[in-house]
Protein backbone atom coordinates (compact mmCIF):
# COMPACT_ATOMS: atom_id res chain seq x y z
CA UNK A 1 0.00 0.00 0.00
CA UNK A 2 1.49 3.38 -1.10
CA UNK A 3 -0.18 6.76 -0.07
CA UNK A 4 1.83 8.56 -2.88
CA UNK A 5 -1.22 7.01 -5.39
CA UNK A 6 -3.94 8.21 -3.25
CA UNK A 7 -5.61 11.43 -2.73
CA UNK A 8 -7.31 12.31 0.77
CA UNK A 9 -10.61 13.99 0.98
CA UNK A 10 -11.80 15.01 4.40
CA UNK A 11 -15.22 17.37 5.32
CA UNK A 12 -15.96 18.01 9.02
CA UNK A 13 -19.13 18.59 10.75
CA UNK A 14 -18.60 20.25 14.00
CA UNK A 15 -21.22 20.57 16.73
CA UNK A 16 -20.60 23.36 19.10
CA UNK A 17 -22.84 23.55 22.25
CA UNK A 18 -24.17 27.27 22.64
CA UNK A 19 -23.61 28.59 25.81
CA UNK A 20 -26.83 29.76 26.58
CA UNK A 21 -28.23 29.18 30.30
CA UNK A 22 -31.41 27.30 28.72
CA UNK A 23 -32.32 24.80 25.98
CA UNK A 24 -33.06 25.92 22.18
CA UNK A 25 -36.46 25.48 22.85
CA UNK A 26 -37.82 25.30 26.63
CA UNK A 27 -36.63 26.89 29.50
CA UNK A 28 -34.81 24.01 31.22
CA UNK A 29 -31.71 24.47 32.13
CA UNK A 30 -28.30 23.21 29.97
CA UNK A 31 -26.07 22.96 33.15
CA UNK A 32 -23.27 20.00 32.78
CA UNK A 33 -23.30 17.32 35.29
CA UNK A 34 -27.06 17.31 37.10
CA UNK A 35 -28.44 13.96 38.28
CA UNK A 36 -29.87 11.76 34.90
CA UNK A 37 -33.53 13.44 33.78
CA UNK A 38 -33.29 16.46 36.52
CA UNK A 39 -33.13 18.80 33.65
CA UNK A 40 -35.84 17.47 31.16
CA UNK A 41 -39.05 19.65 30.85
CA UNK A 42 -42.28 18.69 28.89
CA UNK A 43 -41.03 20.20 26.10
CA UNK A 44 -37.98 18.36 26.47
CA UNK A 45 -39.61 14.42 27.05
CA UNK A 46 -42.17 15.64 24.05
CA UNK A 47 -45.63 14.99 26.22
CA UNK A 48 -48.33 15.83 24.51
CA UNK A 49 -49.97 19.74 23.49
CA UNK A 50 -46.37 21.06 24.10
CA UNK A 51 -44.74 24.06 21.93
CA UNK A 52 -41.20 24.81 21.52
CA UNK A 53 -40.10 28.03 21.95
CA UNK A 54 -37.11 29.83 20.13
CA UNK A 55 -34.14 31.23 22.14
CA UNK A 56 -33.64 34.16 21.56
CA UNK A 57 -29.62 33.90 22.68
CA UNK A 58 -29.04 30.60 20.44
CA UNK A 59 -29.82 33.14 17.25
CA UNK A 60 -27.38 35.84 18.65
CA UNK A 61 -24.58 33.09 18.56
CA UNK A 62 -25.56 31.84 15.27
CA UNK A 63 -25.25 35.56 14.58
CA UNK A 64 -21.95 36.18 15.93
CA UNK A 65 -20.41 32.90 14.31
CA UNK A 66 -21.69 34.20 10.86
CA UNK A 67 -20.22 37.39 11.30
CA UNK A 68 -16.91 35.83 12.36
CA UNK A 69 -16.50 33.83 9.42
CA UNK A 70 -17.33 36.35 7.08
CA UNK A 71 -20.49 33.91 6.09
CA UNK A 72 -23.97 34.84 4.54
CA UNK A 73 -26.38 35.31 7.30
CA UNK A 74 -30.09 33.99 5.79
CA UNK A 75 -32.53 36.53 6.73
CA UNK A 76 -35.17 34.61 6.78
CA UNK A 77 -34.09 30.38 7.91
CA UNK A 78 -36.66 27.59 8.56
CA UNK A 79 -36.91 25.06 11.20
CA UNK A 80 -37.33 21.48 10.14
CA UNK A 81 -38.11 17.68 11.31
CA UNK A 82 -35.44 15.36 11.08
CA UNK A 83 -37.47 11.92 11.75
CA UNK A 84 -35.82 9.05 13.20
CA UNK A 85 -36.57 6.57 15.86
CA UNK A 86 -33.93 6.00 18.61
CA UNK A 87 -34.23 5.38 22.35
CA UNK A 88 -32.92 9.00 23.66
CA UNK A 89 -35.46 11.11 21.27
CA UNK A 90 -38.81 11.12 23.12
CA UNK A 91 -40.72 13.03 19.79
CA UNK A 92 -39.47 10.44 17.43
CA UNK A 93 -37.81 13.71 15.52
CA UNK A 94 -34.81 16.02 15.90
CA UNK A 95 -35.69 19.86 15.06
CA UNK A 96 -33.13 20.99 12.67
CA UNK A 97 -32.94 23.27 9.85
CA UNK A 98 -32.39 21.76 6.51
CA UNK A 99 -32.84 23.61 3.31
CA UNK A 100 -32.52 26.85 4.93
CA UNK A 101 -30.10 27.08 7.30
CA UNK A 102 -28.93 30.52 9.48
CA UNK A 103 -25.44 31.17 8.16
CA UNK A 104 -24.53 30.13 4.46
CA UNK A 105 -20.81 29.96 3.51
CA UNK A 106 -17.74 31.88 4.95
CA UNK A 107 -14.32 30.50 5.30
CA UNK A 108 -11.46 29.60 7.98
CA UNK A 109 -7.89 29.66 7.26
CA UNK A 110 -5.63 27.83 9.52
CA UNK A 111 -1.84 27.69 9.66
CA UNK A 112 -0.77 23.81 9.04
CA UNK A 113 2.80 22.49 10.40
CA UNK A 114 5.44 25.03 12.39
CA UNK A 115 8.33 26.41 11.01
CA UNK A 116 9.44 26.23 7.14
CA UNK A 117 7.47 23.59 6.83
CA UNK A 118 4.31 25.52 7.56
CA UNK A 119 1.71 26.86 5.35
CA UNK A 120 -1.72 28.33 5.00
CA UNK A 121 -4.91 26.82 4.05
CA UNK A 122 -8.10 27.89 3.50
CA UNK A 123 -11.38 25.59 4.04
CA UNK A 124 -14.83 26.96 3.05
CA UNK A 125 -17.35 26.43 5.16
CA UNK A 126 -20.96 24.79 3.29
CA UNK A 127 -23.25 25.90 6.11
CA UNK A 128 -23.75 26.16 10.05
CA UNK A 129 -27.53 25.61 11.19
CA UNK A 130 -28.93 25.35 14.24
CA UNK A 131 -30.62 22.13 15.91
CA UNK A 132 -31.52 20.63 19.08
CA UNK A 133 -29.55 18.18 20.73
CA UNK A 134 -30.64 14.63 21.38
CA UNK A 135 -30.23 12.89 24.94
CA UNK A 136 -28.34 10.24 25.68
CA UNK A 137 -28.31 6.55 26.28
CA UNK A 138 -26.25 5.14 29.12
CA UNK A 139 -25.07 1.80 29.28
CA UNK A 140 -23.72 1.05 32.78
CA UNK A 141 -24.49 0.23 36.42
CA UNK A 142 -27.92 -0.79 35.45
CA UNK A 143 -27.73 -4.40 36.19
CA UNK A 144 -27.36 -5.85 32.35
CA UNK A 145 -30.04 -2.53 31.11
CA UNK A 146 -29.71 0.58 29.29
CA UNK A 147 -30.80 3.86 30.99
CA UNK A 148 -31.95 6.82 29.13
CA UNK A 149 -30.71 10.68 30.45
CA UNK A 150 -32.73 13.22 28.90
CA UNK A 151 -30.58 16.25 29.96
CA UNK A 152 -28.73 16.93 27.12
CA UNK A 153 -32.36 16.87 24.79
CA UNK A 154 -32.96 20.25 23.75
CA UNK A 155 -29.78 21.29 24.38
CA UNK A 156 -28.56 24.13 21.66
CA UNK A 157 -26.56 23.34 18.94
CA UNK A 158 -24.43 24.92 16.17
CA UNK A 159 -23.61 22.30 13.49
CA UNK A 160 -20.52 23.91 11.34
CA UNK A 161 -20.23 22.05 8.25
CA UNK A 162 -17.16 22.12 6.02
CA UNK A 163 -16.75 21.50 2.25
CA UNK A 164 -14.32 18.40 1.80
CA UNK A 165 -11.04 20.51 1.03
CA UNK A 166 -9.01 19.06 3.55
CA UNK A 167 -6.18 16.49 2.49
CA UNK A 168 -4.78 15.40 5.64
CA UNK A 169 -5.92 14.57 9.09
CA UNK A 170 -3.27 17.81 9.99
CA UNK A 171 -5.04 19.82 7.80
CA UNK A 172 -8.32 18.62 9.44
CA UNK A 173 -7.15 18.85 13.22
CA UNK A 174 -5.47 22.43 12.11
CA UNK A 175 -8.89 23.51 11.11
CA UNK A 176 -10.72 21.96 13.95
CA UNK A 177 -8.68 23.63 16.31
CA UNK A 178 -8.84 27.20 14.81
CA UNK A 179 -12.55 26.46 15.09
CA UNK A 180 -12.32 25.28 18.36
CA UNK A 181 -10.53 28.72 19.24
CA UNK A 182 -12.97 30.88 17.08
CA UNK A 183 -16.28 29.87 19.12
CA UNK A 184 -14.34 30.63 22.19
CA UNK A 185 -12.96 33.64 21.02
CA UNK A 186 -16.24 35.06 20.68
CA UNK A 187 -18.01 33.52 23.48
CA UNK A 188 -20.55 31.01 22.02
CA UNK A 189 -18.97 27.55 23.31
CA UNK A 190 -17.35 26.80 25.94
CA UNK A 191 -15.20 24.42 23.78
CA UNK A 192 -14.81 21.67 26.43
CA UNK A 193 -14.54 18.26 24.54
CA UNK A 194 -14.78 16.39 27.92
CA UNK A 195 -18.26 17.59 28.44
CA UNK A 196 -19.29 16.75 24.78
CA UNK A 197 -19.34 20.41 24.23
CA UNK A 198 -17.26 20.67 20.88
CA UNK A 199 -17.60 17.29 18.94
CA UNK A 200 -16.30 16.27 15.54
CA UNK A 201 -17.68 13.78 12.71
CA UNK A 202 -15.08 13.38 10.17
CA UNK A 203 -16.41 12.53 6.07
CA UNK A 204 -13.40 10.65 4.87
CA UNK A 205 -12.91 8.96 1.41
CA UNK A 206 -9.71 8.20 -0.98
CA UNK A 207 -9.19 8.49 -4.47
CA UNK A 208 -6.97 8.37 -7.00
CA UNK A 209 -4.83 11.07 -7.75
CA UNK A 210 -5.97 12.54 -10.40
CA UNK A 211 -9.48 10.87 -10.30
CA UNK A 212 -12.37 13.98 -11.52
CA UNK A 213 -14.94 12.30 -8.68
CA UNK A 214 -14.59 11.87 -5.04
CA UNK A 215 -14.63 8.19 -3.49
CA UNK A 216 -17.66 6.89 -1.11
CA UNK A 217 -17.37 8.40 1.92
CA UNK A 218 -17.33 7.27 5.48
CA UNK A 219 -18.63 9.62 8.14
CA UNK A 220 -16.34 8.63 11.73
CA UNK A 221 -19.14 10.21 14.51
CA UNK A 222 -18.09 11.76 17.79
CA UNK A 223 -14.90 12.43 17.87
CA UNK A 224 -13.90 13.78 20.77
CA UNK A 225 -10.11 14.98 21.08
CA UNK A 226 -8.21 16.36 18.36
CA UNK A 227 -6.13 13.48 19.20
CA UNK A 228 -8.38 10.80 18.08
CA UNK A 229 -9.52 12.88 15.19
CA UNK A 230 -6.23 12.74 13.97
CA UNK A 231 -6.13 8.72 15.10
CA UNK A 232 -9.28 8.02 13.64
CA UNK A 233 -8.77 9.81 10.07
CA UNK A 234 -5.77 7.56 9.83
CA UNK A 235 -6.63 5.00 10.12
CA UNK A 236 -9.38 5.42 8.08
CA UNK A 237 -7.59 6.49 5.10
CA UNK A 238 -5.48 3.39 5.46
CA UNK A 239 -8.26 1.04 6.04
CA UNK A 240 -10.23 2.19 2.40
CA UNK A 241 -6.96 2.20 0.82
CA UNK A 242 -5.97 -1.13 1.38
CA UNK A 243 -9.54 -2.40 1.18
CA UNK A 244 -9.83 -1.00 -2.41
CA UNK A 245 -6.16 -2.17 -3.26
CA UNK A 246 -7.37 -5.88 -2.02
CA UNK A 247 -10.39 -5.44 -4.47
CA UNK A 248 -13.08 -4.39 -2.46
CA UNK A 249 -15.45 -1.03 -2.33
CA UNK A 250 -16.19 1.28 0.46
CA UNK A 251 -19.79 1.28 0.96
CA UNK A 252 -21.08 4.71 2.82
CA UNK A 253 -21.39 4.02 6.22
CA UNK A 254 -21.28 5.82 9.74
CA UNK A 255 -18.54 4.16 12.07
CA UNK A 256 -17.29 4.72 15.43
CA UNK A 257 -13.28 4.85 16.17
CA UNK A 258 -12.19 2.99 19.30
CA UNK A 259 -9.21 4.41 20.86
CA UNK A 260 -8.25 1.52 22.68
CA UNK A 261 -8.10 -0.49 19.46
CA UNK A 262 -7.14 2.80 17.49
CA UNK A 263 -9.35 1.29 14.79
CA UNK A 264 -12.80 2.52 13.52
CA UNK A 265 -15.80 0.05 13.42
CA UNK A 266 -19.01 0.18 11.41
CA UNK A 267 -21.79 1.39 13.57
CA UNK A 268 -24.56 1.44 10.69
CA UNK A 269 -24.56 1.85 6.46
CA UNK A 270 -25.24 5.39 6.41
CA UNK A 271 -28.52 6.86 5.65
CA UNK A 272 -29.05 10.09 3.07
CA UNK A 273 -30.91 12.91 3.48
CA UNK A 274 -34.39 11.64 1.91
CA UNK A 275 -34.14 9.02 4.79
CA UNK A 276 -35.03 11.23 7.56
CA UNK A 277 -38.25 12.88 5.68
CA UNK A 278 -37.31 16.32 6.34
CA UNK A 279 -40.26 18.66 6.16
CA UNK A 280 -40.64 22.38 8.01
CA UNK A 281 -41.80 21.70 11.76
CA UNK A 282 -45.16 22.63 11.47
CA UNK A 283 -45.09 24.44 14.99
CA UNK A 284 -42.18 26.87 14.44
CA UNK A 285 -42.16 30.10 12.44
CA UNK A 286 -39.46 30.78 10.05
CA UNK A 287 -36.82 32.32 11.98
CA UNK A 288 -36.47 36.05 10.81
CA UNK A 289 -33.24 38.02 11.21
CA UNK A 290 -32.98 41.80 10.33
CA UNK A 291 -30.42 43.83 9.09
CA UNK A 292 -30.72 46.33 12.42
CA UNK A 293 -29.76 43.00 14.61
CA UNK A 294 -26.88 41.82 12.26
CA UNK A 295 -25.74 45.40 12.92
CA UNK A 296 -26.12 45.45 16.40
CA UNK A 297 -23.95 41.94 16.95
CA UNK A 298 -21.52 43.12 14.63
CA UNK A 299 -20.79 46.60 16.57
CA UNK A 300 -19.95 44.18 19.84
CA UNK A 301 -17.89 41.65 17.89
CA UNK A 302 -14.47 41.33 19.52
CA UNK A 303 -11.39 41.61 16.89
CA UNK A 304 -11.43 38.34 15.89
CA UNK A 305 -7.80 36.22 15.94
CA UNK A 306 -6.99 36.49 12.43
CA UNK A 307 -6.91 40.18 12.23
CA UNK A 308 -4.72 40.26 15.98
CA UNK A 309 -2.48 38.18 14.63
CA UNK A 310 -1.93 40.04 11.11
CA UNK A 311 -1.27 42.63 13.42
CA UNK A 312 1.16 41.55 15.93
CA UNK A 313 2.86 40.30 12.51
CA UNK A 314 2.90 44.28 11.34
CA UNK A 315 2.96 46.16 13.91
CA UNK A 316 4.98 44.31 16.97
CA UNK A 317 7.32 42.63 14.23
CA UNK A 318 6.46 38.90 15.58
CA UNK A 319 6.62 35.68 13.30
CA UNK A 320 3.62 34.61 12.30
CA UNK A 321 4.04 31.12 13.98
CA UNK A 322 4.63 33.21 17.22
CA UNK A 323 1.20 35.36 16.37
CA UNK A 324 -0.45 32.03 15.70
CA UNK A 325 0.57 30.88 19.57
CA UNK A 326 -0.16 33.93 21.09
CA UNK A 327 -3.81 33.81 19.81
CA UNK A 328 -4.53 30.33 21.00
CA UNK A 329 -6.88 31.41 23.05
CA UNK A 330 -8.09 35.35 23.73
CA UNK A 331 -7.30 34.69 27.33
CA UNK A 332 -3.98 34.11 26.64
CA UNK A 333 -4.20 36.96 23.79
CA UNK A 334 -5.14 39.34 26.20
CA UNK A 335 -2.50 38.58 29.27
CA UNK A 336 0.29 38.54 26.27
CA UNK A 337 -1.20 42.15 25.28
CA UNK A 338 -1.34 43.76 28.60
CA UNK A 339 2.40 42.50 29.35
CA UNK A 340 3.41 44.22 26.01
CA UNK A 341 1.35 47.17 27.19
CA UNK A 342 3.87 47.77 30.29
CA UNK A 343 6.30 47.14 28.70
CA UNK A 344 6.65 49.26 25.70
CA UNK A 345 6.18 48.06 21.87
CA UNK A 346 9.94 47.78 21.95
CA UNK A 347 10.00 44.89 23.83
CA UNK A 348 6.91 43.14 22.33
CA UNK A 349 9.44 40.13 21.21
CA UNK A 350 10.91 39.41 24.36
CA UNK A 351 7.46 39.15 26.35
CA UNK A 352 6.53 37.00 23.53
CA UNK A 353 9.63 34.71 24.47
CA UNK A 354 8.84 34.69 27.57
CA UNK A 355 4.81 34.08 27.44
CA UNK A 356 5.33 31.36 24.87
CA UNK A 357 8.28 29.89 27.11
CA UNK A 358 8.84 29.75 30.69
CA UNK A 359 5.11 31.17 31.34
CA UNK A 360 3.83 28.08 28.99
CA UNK A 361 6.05 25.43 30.24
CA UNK A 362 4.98 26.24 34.06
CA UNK A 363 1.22 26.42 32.93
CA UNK A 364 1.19 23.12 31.36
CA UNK A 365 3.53 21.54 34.10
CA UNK A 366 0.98 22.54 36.48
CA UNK A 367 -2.17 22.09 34.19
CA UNK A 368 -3.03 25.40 35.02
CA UNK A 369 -4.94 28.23 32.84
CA UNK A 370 -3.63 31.08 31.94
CA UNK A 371 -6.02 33.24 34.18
CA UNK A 372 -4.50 31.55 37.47
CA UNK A 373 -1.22 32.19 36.41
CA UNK A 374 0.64 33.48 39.78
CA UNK A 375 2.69 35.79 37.40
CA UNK A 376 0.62 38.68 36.32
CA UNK A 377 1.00 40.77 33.25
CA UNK A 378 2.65 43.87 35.12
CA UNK A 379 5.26 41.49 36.91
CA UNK A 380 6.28 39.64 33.78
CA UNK A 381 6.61 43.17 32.09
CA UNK A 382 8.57 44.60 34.67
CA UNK A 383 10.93 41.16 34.61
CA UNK A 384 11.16 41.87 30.83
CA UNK A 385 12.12 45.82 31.10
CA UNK A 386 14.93 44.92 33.82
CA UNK A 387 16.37 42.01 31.17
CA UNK A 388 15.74 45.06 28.57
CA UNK A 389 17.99 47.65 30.33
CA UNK A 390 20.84 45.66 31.55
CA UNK A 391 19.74 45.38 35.32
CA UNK A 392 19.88 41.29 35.46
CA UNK A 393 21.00 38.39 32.98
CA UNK A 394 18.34 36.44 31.39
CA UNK A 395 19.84 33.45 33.87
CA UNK A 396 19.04 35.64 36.53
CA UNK A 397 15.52 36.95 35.11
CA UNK A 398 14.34 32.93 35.65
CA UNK A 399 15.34 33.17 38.69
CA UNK A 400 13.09 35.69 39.08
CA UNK A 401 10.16 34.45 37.60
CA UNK A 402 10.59 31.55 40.32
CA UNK A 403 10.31 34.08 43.08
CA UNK A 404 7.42 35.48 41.35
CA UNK A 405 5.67 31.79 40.44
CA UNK A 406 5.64 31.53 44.26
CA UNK A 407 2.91 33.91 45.13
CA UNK A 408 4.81 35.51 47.73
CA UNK A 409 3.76 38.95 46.72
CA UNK A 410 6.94 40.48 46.21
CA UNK A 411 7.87 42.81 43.33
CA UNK A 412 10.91 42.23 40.59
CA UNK A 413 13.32 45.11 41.74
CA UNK A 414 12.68 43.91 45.45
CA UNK A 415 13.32 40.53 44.79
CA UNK A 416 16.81 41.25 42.38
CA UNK A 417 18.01 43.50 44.76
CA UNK A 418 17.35 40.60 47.95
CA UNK A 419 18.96 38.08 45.83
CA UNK A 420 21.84 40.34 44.68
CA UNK A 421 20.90 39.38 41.17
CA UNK A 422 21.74 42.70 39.53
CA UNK A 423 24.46 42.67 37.04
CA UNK A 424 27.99 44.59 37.51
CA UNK A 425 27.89 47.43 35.94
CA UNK A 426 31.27 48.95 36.77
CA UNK A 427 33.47 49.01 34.07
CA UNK A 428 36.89 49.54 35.44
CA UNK A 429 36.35 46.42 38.01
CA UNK A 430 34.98 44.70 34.85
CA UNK A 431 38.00 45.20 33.08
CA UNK A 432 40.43 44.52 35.64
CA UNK A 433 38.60 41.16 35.75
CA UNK A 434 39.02 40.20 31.82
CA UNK A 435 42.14 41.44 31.99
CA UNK A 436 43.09 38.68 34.69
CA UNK A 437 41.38 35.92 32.41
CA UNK A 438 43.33 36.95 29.64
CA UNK A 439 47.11 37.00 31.69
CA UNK A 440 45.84 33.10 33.18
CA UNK A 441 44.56 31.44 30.23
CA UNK A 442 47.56 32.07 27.64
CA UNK A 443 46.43 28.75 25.68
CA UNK A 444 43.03 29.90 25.20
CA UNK A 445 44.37 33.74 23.88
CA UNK A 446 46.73 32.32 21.64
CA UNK A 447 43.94 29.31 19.89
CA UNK A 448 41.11 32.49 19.38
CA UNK A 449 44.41 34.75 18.07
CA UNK A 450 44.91 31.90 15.68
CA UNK A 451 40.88 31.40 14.70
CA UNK A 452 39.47 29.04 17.15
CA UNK A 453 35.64 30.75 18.30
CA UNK A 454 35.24 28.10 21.00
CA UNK A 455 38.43 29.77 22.52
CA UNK A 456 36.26 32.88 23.21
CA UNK A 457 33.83 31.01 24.75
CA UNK A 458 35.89 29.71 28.01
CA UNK A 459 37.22 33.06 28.38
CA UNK A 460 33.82 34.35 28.69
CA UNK A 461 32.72 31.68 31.38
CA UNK A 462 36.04 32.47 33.10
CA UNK A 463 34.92 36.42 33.67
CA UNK A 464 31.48 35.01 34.50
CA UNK A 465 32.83 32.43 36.78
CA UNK A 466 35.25 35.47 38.22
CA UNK A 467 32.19 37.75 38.42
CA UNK A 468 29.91 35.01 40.07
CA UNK A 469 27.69 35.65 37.38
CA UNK A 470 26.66 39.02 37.73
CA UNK A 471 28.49 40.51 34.97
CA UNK A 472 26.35 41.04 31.54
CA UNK A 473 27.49 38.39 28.94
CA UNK A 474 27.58 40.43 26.03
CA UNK A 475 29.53 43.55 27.73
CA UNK A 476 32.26 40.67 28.42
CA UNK A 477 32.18 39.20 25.11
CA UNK A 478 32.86 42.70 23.55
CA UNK A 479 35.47 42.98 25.77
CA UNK A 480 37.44 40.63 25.52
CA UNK A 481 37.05 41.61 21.73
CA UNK A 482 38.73 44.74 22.19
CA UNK A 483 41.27 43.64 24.34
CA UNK A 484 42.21 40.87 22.17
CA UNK A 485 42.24 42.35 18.85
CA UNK A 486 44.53 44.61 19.95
């Protein structure tokens, strides 16, 4: 089996969980983690003479994500009946939207890869319509039976729905996760896969290269990590391509992926869209947006990531891989921006460094959030300014940051000048000291005299060793330059 022949063709459909305090259409509530059925109304367990009601909020979202992806926002949308029987879907139908969804089009463009290998892709988006949630079927501690938890029905939905223009499962998790950072970004999800709050169904099929129409497609359903997307698409792709290499056909079906097993397993032959008997729901008005209220959402839209990062690029002179890490999240977009704020635009690249490095690696060492970061945005700055001007070493400056890290309330300056961190800055002791290195290491003088770089280099520990470290690395370096030049 050789990939090389084979072209990948991957769609997503996303569901993101709207973060509104009630259902889509009742007034229950859509808190995680109440006890089974404590959170199903009569709307919600479909007895009979009950209406659904709109929310209002699940619109605004639908709004805000439109606006966001520079989408088509349908003025006027209908509500439909997707009919299907299963045990967690009391009215034997899911409202949906169909042939009229909210938000028509738009497009995402992710960064794939780091560093030279990176690139840009764009993925167009088909459609995003809102729906209900269904509940959900539960399969233990029930003595050999299946329970049914109706919390999650009614539960609002945003179902994001990609063309097929990814061609790798990086390209696909790339795209996921600038999704996953968009509906955060402008508060609509929470985003937490855990919960079942951001869940992915990947559409994968192989052809040919060069083949005009797309293979049969396999739709993997609830993905649930951008880790197992990225297990489960690969599988996949190598599962239909040795299947049709062996001289079978991939028959459309929906299938699960197992990440024990890392393998994906039918679940049922898929069904098309005439299958569900779509038809408007008969007790819902079309859903009617005006241009006032697109205007409205649009004048409280945050800037969204793509345009922060374009301008860190411009105007802070950041890579773009370092623009791309700094807008993540907007928490962390916003802690990186008020550091830079206290600082000075001068220094924007150093608070990067040190946001994307030590900050990072003690946040994910400690599995904390940005927000509870013990180092706030004026400390870091002020640890950045004294590295800036000269006052301590970098070396020193982590020290630093552990003193900070530790809560104890104590500022930068007070805690260099309590740890005698500050670097020497008299010169004439300074040179007095290089000029001892240079008298006591005669082998090392004469190897740099004669072209050796490394030479330079135990010199410069030697002054730093003399100095007991608080003499600035690069003022030595030029030095001993000078001194031995002449």
């Amino acid at each position: 089996m050789s990939r090389q022949d084979w072209e990948v063709v991957i769609g997503l459909e996303i569901h993101a969980q709207l973060n509104t305090a009630s259902k889509i259409f009742s007034g229950a509530s859509t808190a995680f983690g109440a006890e089974p059925n404590a959170q199903a109304c009569a709307v919600d367990i479909a007895l009979p003479g009950v209406l659904p009601v709109l929310n209002r909020g699940a619109v605004e979202r639908a709004i805000r994500f439109g606006l966001a992806i520079d989408a088509e926002i349908a003025r006027k949308s209908v509500f439909a009946r997707k009919n299907y029987f299963y045990p967690d879907l009391p009215k034997g139908y899911q409202i949906s939207q169909f042939e009229l969804p909210v938000v028509v089009g738009g497009t995402v463009t992710v960064q794939v890869g780091e560093g030279e290998a990176a690139y840009e892709k764009t993925v167009r988006l088909t459609r995003a319509h809102l729906e209900e949630d269904a509940g959900k079927s539960l399969h233990e501690d029930f003595h050999g039976m299946s329970g049914i938890d109706l919390n999650r029905a009614g539960t609002p939905l945003l179902e994001i729905v990609s063309e097929p223009d990814m061609r790798s499962s990086a390209e696909a998790v790339a795209y996921a996760r600038a999704l996953h950072t968009l509906v955060r970004w402008i508060d609509i999800c929470d985003g937490n896969m855990q919960e079942g709050s951001f869940r992915c169904d990947a559409n994968v099929s192989v052809r040919k290269k060069g083949a005009p129409e797309f293979g049969t497609r396999r739709e993997i359903k609830n993905l649930n990590s951008f880790r197992f997307l990225q297990q489960a698409i690969d599988y996949e792709v190598d599962w239909q391509i040795e299947h049709i290499e062996d001289g079978g056909t991939v028959q459309q079906a929906t299938v699960l992926f197992d990440p024990d097993s890392g393998e994906t397993r039918v679940m049922r032959t898929k069904e098309d869209a005439h299958d569900y008997r779509y038809f408007p729901d008969p007790d819902l008005l079309p859903l009617v947006i005006s241009e006032a209220w697109i205007e409205r959402t649009r004048e409280v839209m945050p800037e969204l990531p793509a345009a922060m990062r374009e301008r860190f690029v411009r105007d802070w002179g950041l890579t773009p891989y370092d623009a791309v890490t700094l807008t993540a999240s907007r928490d962390l977009a916003t802690y990186f921006e008020a550091t830079v704020a206290a600082a000075g635009d001068a220094l924007a690249k150093p608070c990067a460094n040190w946001v994307m490095g030590e900050l990072a690696k003690r946040l994910n060492k400690e599995e904390r959030d940005i927000a509870d970061a013990p180092v706030k945005p004026a400390q870091l700055s002020a640890l950045v300014m004294r590295i800036g001007d000269g006052t301590i070493s970098n070396n020193a400056g982590k020290k630093v940051f552990d003193a900070l890290w530790s809560g104890t309330g104590a500022e930068v300056d007070a805690i260099i000048e309590a740890e005698g961190l500050k670097q020497m800055n008299d010169t004439g002791e300074l040179e007095r000291m290089v000029d001892e290195v240079i008298a006591a290491n005669a082998k090392n003088v004469e190897e740099f005299r004669a072209g050796k770089e490394k030479a330079l280099n135990a010199l410069v520990g030697q002054v730093m060793k003399a100095s007991r470290g608080k003499a600035n690395p690069a003022q030595v370096n030029e030095l001993l330059r000078n001194k031995l030049a002449g």
